[in-house]
Protein backbone atom coordinates (compact mmCIF):
# COMPACT_ATOMS: atom_id res chain seq x y z
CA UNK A 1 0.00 0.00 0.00
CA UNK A 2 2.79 2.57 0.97
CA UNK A 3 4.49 2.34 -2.33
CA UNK A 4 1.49 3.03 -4.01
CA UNK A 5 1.21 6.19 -2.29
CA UNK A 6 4.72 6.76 -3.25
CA UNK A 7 4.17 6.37 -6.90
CA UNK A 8 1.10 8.33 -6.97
CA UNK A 9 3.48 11.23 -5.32
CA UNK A 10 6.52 10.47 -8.10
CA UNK A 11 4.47 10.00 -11.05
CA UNK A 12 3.22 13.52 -11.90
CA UNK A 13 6.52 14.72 -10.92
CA UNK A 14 8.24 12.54 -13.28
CA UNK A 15 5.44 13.30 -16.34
CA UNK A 16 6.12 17.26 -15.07
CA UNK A 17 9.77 16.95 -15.86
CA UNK A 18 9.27 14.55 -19.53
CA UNK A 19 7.10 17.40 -20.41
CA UNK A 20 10.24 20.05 -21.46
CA UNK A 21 13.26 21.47 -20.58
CA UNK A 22 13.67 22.99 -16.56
CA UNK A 23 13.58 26.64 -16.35
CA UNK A 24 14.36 29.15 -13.64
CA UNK A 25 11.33 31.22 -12.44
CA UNK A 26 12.31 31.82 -8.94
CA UNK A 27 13.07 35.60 -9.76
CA UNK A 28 11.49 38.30 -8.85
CA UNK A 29 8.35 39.16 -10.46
CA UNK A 30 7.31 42.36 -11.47
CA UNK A 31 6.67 45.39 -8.93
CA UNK A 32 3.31 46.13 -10.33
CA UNK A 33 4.65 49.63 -11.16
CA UNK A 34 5.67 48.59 -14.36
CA UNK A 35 4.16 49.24 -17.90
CA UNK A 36 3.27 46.45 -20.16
CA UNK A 37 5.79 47.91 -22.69
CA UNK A 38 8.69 47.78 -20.21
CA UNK A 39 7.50 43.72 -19.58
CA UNK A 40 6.65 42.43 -22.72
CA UNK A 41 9.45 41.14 -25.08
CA UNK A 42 9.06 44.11 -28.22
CA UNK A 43 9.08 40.99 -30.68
CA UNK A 44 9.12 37.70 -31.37
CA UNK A 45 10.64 35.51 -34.58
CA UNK A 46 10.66 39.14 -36.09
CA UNK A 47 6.70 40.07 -35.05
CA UNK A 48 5.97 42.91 -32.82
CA UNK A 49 4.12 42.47 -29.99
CA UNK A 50 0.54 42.99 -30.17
CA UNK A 51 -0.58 43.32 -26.73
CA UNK A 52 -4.18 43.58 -25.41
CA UNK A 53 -5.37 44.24 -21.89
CA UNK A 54 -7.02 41.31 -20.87
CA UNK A 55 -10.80 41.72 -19.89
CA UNK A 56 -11.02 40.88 -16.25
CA UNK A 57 -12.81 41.71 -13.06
CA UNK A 58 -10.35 44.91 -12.66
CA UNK A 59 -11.05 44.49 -8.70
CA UNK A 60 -9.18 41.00 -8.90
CA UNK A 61 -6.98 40.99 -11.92
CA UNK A 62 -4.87 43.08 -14.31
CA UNK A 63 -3.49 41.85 -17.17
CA UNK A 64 -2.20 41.49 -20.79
CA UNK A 65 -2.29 38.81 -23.25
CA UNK A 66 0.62 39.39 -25.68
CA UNK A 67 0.52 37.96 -29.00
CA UNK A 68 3.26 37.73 -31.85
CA UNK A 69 1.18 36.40 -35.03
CA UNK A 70 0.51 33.25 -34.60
CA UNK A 71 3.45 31.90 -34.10
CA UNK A 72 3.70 32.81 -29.90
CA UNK A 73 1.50 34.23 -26.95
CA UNK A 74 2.49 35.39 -23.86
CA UNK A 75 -0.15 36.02 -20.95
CA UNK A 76 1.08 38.28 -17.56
CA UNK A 77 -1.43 38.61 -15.09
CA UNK A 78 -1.29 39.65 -11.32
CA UNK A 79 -3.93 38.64 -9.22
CA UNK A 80 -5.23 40.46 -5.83
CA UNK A 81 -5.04 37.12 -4.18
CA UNK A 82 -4.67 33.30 -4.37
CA UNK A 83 -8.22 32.52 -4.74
CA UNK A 84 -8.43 34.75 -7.43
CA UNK A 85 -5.20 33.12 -9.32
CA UNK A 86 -6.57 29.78 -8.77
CA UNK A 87 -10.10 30.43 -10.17
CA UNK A 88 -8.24 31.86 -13.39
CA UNK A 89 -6.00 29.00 -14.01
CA UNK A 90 -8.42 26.29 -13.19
CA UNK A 91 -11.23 28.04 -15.24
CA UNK A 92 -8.91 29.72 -18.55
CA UNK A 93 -5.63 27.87 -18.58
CA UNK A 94 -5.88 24.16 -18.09
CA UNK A 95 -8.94 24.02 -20.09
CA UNK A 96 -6.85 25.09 -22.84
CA UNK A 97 -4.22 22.58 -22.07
CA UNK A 98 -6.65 19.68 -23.70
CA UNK A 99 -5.40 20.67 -27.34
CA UNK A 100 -1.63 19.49 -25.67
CA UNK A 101 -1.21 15.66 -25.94
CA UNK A 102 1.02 15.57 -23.48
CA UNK A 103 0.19 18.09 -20.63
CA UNK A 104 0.15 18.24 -17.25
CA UNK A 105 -0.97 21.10 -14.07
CA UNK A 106 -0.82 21.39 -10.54
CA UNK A 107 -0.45 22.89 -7.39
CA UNK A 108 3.29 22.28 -6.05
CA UNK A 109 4.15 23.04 -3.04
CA UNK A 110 1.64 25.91 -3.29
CA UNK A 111 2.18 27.28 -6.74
CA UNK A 112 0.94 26.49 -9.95
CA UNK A 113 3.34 24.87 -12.64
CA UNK A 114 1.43 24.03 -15.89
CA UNK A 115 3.25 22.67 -19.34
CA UNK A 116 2.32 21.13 -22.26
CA UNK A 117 3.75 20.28 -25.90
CA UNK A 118 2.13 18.16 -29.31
CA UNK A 119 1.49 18.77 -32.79
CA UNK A 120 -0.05 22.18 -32.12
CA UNK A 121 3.48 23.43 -29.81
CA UNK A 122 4.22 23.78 -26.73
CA UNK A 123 2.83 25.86 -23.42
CA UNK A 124 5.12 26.37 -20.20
CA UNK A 125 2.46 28.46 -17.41
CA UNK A 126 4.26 29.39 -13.80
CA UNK A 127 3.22 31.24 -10.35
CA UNK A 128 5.36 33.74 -9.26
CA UNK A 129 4.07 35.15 -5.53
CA UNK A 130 0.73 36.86 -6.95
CA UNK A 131 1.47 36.42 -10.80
CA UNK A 132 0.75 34.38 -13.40
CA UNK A 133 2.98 33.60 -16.63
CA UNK A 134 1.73 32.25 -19.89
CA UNK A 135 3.76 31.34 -22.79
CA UNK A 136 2.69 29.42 -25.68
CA UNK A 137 4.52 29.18 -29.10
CA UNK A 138 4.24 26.75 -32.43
CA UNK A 139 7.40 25.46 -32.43
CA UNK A 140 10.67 24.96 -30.39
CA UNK A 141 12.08 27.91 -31.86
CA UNK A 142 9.76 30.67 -31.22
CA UNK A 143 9.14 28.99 -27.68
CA UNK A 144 12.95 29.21 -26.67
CA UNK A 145 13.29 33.13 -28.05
CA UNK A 146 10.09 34.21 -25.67
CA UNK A 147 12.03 32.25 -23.16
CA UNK A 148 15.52 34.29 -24.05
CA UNK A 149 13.76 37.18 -24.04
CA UNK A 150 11.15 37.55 -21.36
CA UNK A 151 13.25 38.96 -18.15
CA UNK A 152 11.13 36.39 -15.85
CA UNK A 153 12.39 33.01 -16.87
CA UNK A 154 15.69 31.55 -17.81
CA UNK A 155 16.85 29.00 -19.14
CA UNK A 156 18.23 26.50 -16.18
């Protein structure tokens, strides 16, 4: 019975990690004082960002959801608390994780951690204290600039 337990503990953590590459995301988020502009990446694979202010309860949220043709997206949102965070991930983001064969989301040791990757490209979503990161890209390629370019993950 125990190691049952122990591979229902081990088994998402091992899927999490098949899922991608490991990243660094431990760094500080944003202040909040910040302008989109000065967050977003000004391009991707040679598009300019097209940001748009995402359409939230502005008592809970504030956000953008970046997009760079259709090649990449990048979502930033801060959240007034956790129960607000959680109600947006569990009600936009992982229902948009089902066009991912391989996917996987969670709570981890209080944060969210959400990836996914298949034919249609790949998605990497992370908590930061009250934020929420979003990218989604294509291909590899496009996925790994965001990544080079976006000051709040790195490459591990």
């Amino acid at each position: 019975m125990k190691i049952s337990h122990l591979l229902l503990v081990l088994l998402p953590a091992l899927f999490l990690t098949s899922c991608g590459g490991g990243y660094k995301t431990d760094v500080p988020p944003p202040s909040g004082k910040e302008t989109y502009k000065e967050i977003l990446p000004a391009e991707i694979g040679g598009v300019a960002v097209d940001g748009k202010k995402l359409e939230l309860d502005a008592s809970r949220y504030q956000g953008v959801a970046a997009s760079y043709g259709a090649g990449a997206k990048l979502t930033v949102l801060q959240c007034k608390d956790q129960a607000a965070l959680d109600e947006y991930v569990k009600g936009t983001v992982v229902p948009g994780l089902e066009e991912f064969g391989s996917r996987s989301s969670g709570k981890f040791n209080g944060v969210w951690s959400l990836k996914g990757s298949g034919k249609t490209g790949r998605i990497y979503g992370w908590q930061n204290g009250n934020w929420l990161f979003v990218i989604q890209a294509s291909n590899d390629e496009l996925f790994d600039e965001v990544v080079d370019k976006f000051a709040y993950i790195s490459k591990e």
